[in-house]
C-alpha atoms as a PDB file:
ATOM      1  CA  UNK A   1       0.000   0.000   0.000  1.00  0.00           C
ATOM      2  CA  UNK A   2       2.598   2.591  -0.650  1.00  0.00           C
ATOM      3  CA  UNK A   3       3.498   2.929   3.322  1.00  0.00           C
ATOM      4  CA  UNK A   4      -0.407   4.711   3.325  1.00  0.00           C
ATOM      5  CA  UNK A   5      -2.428   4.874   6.026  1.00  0.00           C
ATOM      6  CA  UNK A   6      -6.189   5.631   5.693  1.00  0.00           C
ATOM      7  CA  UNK A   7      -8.717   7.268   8.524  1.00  0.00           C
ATOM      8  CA  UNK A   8     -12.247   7.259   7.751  1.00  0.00           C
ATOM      9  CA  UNK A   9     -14.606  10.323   8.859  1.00  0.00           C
ATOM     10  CA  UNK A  10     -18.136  11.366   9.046  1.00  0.00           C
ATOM     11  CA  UNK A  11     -18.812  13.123   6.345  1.00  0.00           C
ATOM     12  CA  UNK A  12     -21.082  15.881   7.932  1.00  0.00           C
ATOM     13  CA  UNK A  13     -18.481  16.779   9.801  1.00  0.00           C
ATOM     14  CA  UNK A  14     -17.615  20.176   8.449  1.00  0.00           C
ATOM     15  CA  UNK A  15     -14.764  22.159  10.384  1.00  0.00           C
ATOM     16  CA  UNK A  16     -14.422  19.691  12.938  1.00  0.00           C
ATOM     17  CA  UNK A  17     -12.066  17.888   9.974  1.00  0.00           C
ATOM     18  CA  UNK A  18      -9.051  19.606  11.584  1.00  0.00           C
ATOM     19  CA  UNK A  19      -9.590  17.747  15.141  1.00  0.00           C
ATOM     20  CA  UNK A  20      -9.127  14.571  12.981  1.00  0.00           C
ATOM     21  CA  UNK A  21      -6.117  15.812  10.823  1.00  0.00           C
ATOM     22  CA  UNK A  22      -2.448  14.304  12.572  1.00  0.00           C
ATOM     23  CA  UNK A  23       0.928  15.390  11.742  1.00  0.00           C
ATOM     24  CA  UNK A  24       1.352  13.045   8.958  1.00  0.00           C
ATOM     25  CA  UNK A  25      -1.852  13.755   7.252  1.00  0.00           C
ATOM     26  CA  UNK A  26      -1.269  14.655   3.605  1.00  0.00           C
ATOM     27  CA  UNK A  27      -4.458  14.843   1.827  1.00  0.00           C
ATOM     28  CA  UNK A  28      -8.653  14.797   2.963  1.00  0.00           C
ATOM     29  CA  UNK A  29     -10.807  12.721   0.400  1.00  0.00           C
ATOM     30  CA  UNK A  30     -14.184  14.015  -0.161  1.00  0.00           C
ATOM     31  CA  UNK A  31     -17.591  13.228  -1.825  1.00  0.00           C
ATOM     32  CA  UNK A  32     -20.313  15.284  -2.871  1.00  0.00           C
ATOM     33  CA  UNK A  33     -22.313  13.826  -2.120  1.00  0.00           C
ATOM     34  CA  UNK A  34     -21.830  10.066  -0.859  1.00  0.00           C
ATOM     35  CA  UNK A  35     -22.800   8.303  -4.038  1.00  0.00           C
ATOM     36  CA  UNK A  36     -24.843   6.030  -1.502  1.00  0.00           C
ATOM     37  CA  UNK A  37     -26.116   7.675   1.428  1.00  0.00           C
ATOM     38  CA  UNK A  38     -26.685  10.837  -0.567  1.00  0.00           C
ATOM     39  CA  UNK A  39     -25.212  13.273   2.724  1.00  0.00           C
ATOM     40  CA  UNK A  40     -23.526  16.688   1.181  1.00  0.00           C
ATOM     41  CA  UNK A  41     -20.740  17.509   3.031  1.00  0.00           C
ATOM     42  CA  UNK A  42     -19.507  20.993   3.695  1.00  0.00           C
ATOM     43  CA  UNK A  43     -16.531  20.959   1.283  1.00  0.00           C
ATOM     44  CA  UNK A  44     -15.879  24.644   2.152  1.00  0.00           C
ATOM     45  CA  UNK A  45     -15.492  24.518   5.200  1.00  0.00           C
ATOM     46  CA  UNK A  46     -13.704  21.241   4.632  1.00  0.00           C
ATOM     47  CA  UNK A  47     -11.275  22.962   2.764  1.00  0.00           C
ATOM     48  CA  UNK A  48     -10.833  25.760   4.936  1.00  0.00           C
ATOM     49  CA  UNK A  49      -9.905  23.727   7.807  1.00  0.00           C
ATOM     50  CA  UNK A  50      -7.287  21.612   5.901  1.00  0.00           C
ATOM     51  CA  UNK A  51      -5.404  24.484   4.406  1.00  0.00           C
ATOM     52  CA  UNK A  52      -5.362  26.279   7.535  1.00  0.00           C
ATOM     53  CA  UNK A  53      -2.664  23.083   8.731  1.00  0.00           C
ATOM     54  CA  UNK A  54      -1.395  22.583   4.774  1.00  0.00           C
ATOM     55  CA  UNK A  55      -3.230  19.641   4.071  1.00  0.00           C
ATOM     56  CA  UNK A  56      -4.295  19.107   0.308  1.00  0.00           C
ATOM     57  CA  UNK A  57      -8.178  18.399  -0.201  1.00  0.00           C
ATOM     58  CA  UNK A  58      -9.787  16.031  -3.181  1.00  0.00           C
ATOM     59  CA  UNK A  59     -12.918  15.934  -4.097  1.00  0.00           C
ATOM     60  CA  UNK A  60     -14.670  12.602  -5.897  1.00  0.00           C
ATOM     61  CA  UNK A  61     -17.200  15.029  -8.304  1.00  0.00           C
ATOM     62  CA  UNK A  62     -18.667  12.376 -10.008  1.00  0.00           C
ATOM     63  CA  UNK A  63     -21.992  12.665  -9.431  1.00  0.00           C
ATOM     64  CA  UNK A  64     -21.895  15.983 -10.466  1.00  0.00           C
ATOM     65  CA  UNK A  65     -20.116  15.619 -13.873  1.00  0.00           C
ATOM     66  CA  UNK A  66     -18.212  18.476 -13.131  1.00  0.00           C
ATOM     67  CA  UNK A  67     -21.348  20.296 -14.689  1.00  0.00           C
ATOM     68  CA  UNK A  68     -23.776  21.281 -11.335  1.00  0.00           C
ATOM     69  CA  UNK A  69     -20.300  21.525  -8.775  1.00  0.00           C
ATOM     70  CA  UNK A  70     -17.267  23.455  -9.818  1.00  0.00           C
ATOM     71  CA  UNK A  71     -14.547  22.118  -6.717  1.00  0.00           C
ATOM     72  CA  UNK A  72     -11.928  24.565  -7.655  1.00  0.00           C
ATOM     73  CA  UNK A  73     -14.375  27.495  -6.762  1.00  0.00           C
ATOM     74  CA  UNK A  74     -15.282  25.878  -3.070  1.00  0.00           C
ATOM     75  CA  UNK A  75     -11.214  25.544  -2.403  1.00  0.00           C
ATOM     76  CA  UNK A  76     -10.461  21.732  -3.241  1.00  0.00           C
ATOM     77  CA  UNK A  77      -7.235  20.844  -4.888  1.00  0.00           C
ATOM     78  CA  UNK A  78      -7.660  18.200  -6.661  1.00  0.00           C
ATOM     79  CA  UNK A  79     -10.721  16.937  -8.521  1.00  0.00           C
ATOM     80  CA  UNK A  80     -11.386  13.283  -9.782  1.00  0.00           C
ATOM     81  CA  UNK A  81     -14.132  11.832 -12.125  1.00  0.00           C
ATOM     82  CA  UNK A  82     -15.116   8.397 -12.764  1.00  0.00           C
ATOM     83  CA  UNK A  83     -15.438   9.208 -16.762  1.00  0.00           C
ATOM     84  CA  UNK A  84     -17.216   5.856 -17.189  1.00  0.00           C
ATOM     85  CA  UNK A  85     -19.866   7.282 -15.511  1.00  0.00           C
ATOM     86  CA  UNK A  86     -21.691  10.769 -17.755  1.00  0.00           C
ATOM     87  CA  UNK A  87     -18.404  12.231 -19.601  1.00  0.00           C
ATOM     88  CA  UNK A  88     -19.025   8.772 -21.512  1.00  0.00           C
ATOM     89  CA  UNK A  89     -22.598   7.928 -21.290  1.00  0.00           C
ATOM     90  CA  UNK A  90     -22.403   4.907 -22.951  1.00  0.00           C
ATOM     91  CA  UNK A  91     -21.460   2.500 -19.989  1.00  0.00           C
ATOM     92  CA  UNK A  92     -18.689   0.819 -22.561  1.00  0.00           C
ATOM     93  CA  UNK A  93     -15.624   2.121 -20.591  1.00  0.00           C
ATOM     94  CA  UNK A  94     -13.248   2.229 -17.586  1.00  0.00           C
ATOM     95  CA  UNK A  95     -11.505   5.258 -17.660  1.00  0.00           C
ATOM     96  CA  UNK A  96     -11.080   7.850 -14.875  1.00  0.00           C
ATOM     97  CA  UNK A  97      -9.382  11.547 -14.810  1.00  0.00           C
ATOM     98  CA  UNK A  98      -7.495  13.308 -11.846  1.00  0.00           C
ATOM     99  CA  UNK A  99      -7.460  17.125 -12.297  1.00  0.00           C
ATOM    100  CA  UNK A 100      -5.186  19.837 -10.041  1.00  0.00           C
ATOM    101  CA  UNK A 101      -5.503  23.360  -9.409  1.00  0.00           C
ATOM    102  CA  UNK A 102      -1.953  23.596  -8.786  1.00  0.00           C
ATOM    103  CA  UNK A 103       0.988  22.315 -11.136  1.00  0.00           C
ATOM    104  CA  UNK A 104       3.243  21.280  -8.950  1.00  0.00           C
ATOM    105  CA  UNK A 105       0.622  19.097  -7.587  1.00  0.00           C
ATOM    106  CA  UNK A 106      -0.269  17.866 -11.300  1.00  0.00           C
ATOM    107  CA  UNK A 107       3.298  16.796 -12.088  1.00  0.00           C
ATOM    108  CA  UNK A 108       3.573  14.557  -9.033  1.00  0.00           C
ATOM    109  CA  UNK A 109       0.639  12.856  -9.962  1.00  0.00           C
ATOM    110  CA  UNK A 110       2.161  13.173 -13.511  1.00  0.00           C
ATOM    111  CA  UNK A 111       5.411  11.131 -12.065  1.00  0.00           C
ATOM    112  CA  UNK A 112       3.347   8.560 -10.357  1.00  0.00           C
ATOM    113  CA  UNK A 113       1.198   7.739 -12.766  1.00  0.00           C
ATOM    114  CA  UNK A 114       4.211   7.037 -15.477  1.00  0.00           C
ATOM    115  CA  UNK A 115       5.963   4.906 -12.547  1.00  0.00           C
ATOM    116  CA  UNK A 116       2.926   2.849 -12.106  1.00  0.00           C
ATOM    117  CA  UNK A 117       2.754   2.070 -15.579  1.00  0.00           C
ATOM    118  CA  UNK A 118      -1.025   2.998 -16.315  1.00  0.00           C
ATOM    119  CA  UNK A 119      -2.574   4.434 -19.099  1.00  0.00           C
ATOM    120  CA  UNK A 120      -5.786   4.139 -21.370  1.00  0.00           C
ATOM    121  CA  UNK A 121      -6.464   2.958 -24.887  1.00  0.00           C
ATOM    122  CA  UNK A 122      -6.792   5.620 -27.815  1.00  0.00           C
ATOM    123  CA  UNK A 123     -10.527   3.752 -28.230  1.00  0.00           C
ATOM    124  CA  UNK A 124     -11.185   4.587 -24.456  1.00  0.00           C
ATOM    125  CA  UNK A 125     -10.119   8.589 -24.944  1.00  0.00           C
ATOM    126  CA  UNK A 126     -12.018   8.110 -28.573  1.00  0.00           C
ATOM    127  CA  UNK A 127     -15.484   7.255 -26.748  1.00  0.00           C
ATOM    128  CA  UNK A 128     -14.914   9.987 -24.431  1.00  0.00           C
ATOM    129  CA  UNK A 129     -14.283  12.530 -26.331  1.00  0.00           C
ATOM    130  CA  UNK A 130     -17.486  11.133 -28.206  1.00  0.00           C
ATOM    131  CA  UNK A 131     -19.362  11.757 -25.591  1.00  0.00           C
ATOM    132  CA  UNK A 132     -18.374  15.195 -23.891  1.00  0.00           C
ATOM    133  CA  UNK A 133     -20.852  17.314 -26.151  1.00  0.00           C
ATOM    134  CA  UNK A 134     -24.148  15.655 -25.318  1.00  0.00           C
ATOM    135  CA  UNK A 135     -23.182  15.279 -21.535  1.00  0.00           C
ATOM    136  CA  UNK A 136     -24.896  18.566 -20.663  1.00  0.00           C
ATOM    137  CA  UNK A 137     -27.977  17.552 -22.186  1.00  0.00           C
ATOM    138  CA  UNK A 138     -27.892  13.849 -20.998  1.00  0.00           C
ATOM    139  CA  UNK A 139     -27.023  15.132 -17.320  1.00  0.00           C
ATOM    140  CA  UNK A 140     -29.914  17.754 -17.611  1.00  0.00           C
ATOM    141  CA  UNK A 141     -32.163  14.933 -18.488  1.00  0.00           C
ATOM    142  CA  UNK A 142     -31.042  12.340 -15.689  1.00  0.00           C
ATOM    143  CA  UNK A 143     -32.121  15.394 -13.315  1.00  0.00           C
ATOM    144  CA  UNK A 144     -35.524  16.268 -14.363  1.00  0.00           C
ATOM    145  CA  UNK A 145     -36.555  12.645 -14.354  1.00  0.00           C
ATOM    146  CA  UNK A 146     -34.219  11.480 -11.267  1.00  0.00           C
ATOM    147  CA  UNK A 147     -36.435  14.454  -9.642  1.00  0.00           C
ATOM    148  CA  UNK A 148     -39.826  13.308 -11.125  1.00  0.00           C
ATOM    149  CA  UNK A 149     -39.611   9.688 -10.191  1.00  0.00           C
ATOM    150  CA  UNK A 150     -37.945  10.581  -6.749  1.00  0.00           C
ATOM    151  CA  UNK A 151     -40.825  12.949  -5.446  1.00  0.00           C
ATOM    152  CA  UNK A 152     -43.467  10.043  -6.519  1.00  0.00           C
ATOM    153  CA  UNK A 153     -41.295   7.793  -4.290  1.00  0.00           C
ATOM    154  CA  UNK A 154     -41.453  10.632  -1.409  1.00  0.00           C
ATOM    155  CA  UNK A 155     -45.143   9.589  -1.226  1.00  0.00           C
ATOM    156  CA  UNK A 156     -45.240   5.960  -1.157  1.00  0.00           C
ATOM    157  CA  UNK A 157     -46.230   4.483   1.942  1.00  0.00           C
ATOM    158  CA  UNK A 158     -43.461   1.897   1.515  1.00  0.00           C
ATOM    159  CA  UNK A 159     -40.400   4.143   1.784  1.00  0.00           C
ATOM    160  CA  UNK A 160     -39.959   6.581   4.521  1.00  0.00           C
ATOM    161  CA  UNK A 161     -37.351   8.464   3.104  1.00  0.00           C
ATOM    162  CA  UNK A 162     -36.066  10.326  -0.280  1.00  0.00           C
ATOM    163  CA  UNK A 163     -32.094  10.360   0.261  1.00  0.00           C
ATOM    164  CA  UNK A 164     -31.551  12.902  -2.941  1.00  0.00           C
ATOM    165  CA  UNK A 165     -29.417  16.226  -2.263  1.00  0.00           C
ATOM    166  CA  UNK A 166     -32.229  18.179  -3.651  1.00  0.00           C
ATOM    167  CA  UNK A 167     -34.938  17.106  -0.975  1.00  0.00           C
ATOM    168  CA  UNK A 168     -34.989  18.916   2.335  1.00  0.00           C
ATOM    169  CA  UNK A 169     -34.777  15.955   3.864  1.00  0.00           C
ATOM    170  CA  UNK A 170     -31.482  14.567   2.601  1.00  0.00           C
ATOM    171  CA  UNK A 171     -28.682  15.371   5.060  1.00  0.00           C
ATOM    172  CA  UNK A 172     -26.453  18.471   3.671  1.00  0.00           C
ATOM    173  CA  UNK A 173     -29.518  19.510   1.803  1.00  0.00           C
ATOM    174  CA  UNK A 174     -28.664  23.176   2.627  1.00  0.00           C
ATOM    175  CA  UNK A 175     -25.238  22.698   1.510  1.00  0.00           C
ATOM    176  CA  UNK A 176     -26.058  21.507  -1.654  1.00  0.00           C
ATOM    177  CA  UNK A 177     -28.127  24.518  -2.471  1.00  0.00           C
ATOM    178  CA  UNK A 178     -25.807  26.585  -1.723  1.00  0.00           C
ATOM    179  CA  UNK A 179     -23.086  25.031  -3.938  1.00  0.00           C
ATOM    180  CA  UNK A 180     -24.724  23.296  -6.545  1.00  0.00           C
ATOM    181  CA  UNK A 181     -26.742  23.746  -9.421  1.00  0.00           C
ATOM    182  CA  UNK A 182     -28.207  20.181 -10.501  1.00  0.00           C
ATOM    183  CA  UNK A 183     -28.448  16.894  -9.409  1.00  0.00           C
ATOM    184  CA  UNK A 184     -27.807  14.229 -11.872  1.00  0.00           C
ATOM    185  CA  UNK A 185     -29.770  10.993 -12.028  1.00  0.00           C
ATOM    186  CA  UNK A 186     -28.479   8.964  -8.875  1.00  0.00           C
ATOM    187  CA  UNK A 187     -30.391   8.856  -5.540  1.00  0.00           C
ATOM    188  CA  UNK A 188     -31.608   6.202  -2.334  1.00  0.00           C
ATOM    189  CA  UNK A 189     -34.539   5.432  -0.659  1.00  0.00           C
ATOM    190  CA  UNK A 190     -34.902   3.837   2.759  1.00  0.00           C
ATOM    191  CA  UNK A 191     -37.752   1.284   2.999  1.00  0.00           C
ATOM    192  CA  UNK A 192     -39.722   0.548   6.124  1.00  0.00           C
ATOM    193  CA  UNK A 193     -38.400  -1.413   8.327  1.00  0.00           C
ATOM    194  CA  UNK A 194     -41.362  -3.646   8.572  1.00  0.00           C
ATOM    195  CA  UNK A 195     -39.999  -5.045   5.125  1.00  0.00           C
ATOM    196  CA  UNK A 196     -37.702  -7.685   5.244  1.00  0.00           C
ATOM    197  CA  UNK A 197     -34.369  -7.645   2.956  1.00  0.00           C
ATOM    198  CA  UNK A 198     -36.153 -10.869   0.921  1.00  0.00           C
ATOM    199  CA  UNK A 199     -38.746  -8.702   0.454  1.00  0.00           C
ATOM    200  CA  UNK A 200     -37.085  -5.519  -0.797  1.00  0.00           C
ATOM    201  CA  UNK A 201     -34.656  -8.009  -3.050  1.00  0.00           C
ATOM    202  CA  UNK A 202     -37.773  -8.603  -4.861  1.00  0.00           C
ATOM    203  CA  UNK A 203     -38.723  -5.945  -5.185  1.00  0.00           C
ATOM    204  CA  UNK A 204     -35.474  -5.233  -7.306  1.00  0.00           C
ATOM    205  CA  UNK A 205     -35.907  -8.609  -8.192  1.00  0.00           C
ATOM    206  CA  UNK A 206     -39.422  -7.242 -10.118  1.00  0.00           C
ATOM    207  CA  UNK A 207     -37.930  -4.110 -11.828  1.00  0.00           C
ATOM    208  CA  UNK A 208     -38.391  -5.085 -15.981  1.00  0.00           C
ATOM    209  CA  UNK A 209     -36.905  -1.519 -16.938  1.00  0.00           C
ATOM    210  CA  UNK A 210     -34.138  -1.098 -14.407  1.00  0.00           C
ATOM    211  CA  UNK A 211     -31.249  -3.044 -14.483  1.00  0.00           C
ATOM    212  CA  UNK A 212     -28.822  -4.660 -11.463  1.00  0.00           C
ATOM    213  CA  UNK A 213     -25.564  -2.743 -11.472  1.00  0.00           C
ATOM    214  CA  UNK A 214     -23.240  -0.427  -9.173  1.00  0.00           C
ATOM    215  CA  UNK A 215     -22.005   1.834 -12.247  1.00  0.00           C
ATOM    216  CA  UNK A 216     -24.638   4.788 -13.157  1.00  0.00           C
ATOM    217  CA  UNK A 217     -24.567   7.486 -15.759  1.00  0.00           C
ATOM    218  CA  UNK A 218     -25.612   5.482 -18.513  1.00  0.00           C
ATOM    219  CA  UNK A 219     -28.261   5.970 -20.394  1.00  0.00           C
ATOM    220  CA  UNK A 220     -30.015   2.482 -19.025  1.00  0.00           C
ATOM    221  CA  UNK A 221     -31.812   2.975 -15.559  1.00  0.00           C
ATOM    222  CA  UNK A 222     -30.487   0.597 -12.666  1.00  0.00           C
ATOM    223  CA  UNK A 223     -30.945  -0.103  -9.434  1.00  0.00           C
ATOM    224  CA  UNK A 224     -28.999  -1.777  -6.132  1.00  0.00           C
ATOM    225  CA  UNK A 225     -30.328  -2.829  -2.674  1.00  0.00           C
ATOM    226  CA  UNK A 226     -27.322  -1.824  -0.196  1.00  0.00           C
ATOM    227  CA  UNK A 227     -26.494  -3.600   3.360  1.00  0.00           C
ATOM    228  CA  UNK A 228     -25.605  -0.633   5.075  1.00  0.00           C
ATOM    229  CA  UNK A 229     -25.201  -2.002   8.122  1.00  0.00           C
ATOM    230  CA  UNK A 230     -22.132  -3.962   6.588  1.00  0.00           C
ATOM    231  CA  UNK A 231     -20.309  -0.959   5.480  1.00  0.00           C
ATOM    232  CA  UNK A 232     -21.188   2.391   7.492  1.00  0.00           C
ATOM    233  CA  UNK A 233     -20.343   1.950  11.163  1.00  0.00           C
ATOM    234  CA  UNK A 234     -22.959   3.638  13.449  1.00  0.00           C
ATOM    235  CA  UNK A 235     -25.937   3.548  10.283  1.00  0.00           C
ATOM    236  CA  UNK A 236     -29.065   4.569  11.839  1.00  0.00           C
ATOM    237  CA  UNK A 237     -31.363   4.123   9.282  1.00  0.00           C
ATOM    238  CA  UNK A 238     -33.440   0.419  10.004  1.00  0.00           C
ATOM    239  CA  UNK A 239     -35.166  -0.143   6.794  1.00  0.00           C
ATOM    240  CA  UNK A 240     -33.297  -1.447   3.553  1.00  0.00           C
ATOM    241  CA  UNK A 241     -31.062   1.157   1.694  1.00  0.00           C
ATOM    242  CA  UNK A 242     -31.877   1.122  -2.423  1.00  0.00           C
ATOM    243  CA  UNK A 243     -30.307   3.334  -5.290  1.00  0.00           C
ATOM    244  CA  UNK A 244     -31.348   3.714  -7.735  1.00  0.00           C
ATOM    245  CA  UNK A 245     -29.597   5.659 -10.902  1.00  0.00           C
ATOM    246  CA  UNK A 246     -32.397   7.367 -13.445  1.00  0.00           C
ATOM    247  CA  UNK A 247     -31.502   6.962 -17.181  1.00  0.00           C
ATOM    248  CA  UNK A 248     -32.231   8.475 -20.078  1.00  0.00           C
ATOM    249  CA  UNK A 249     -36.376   6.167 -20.598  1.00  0.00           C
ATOM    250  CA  UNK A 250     -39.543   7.597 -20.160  1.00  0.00           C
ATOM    251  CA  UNK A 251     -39.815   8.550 -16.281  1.00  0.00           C
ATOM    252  CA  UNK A 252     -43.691   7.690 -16.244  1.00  0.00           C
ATOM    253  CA  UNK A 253     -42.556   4.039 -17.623  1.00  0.00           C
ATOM    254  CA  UNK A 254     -40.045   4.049 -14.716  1.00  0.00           C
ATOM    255  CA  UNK A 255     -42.568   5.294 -12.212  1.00  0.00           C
ATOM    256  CA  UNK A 256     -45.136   2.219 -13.877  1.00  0.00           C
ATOM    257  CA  UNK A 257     -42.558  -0.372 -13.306  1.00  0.00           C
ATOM    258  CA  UNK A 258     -41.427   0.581  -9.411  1.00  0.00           C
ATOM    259  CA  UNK A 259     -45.299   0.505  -8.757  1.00  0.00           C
ATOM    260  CA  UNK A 260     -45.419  -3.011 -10.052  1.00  0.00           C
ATOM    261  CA  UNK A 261     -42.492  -4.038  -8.528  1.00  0.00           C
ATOM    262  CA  UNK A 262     -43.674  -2.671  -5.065  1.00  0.00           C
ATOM    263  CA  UNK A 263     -46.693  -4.642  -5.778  1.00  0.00           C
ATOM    264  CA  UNK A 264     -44.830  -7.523  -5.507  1.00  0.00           C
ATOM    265  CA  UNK A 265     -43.249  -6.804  -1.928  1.00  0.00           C
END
């Protein structure tokens, strides 16, 4: 592992980052938000804090496409997308990009990466650049029906709550409007708890129009039932965790199918 040492944090937990940050700390990871429990995190104050002790902050902005969050603007120093996900659209890559606000920064990362030996195909950077002038309208898109099909969810009796950034309800909510201008297609739900993981697996299970899968961005809608219990110390929540990611179909088909599927519970 490089001699690297990791520290997980909560992500809510704004300034207080600097009573976490040691003498050897080099760098604070961020997401906006958590690509599964949907928080927001406070990435200026985030960055504020780290600076003020000289340690570098990156920011995951994925979910965002670089499109409805602009990191360099909030203070981050390094930016990272997963261009499999909306830069390419087509979920027929693997291909990711690491972007620095300083140069110095970039051509240690530069060094690295040549020592490691890694590198992409010219088809990969081909489909990429294929897709960077439709992203705006495909993100735009996901949003309005990630939006549509979330707020029917809001008021099924089933689920009892919305995890998507642009729901008051969703933690970091007010950090998200303050920094963001969209929302992309990915989102959770929480199910009652009086429905058993069987049950809520088939409900997935049911889904015709959504697809199992952990990638998102695509233009193919998909969906994933999470054990959060397994992988978030001190999870709250006591109903089943799904995501689901919102393609590019009709949303009133999607909204057709999850009723059928919950029908099914």
């Amino acid at each position: 592992n490089f001699g690297i040492t990791a520290r997980y944090y909560d992500p809510m937990v704004g300034a207080g980052i600097a009573e976490l940050i040691q003498p050897n700390t080099k760098l604070v990871w961020t997401e906006a938000p958590g690509s599964v429990s949907m928080e927001v995190p406070d990435l200026r104050a985030i960055c504020a804090a780290a600076h003020e002790q000289g340690v570098l902050v990156a920011l995951d902005n994925t979910w965002s496409a670089g499109l409805a969050l602009r990191g360099f603007d909030l203070g981050v120093d390094i930016v990272m997308h997963a261009l499999t996900k909306y830069q390419s659209g087509g979920s027929d890559l693997l291909m990711g990009a690491v972007i620095t606000r300083d140069r110095a920064v970039h051509d240690k990362l530069a060094t690295a990466h040549m020592r490691l030996g890694l590198g992409v195909s010219p088809d990969d950077a081909y489909l990429i650049m294929r897709g960077l002038p439709t992203m705006k309208l495909r993100f735009d898109a996901h949003d309005r029906a990630a939006r549509k099909v979330a707020a029917w969810l809001k008021a099924r009796p089933e689920i009892v709550r919305v995890l998507h950034p642009a729901f008051e309800e969703c933690p970091g909510h007010e950090n998200w409007k303050r920094d963001f201008t969209g929302a992309g297609g990915l989102f959770s739900v929480i199910f009652d708890e009086r429905y058993t993981e069987a049950q809520t697996d088939r409900f997935v299970d049911s889904l015709a129009l959504f697809g199992l899968g952990y990638s998102w961005g695509g233009a193919n809608s998909l969906v994933v039932p999470y054990r959060m219990g397994a992988i978030r110390r001190d999870w709250q929540e006591k109903g089943t965790l799904v995501r689901f990611n919102i393609g590019l179909e009709e949303p009133d088909d999607l909204i057709a199918d999850i009723e059928r599927a919950l029908g099914m519970l």
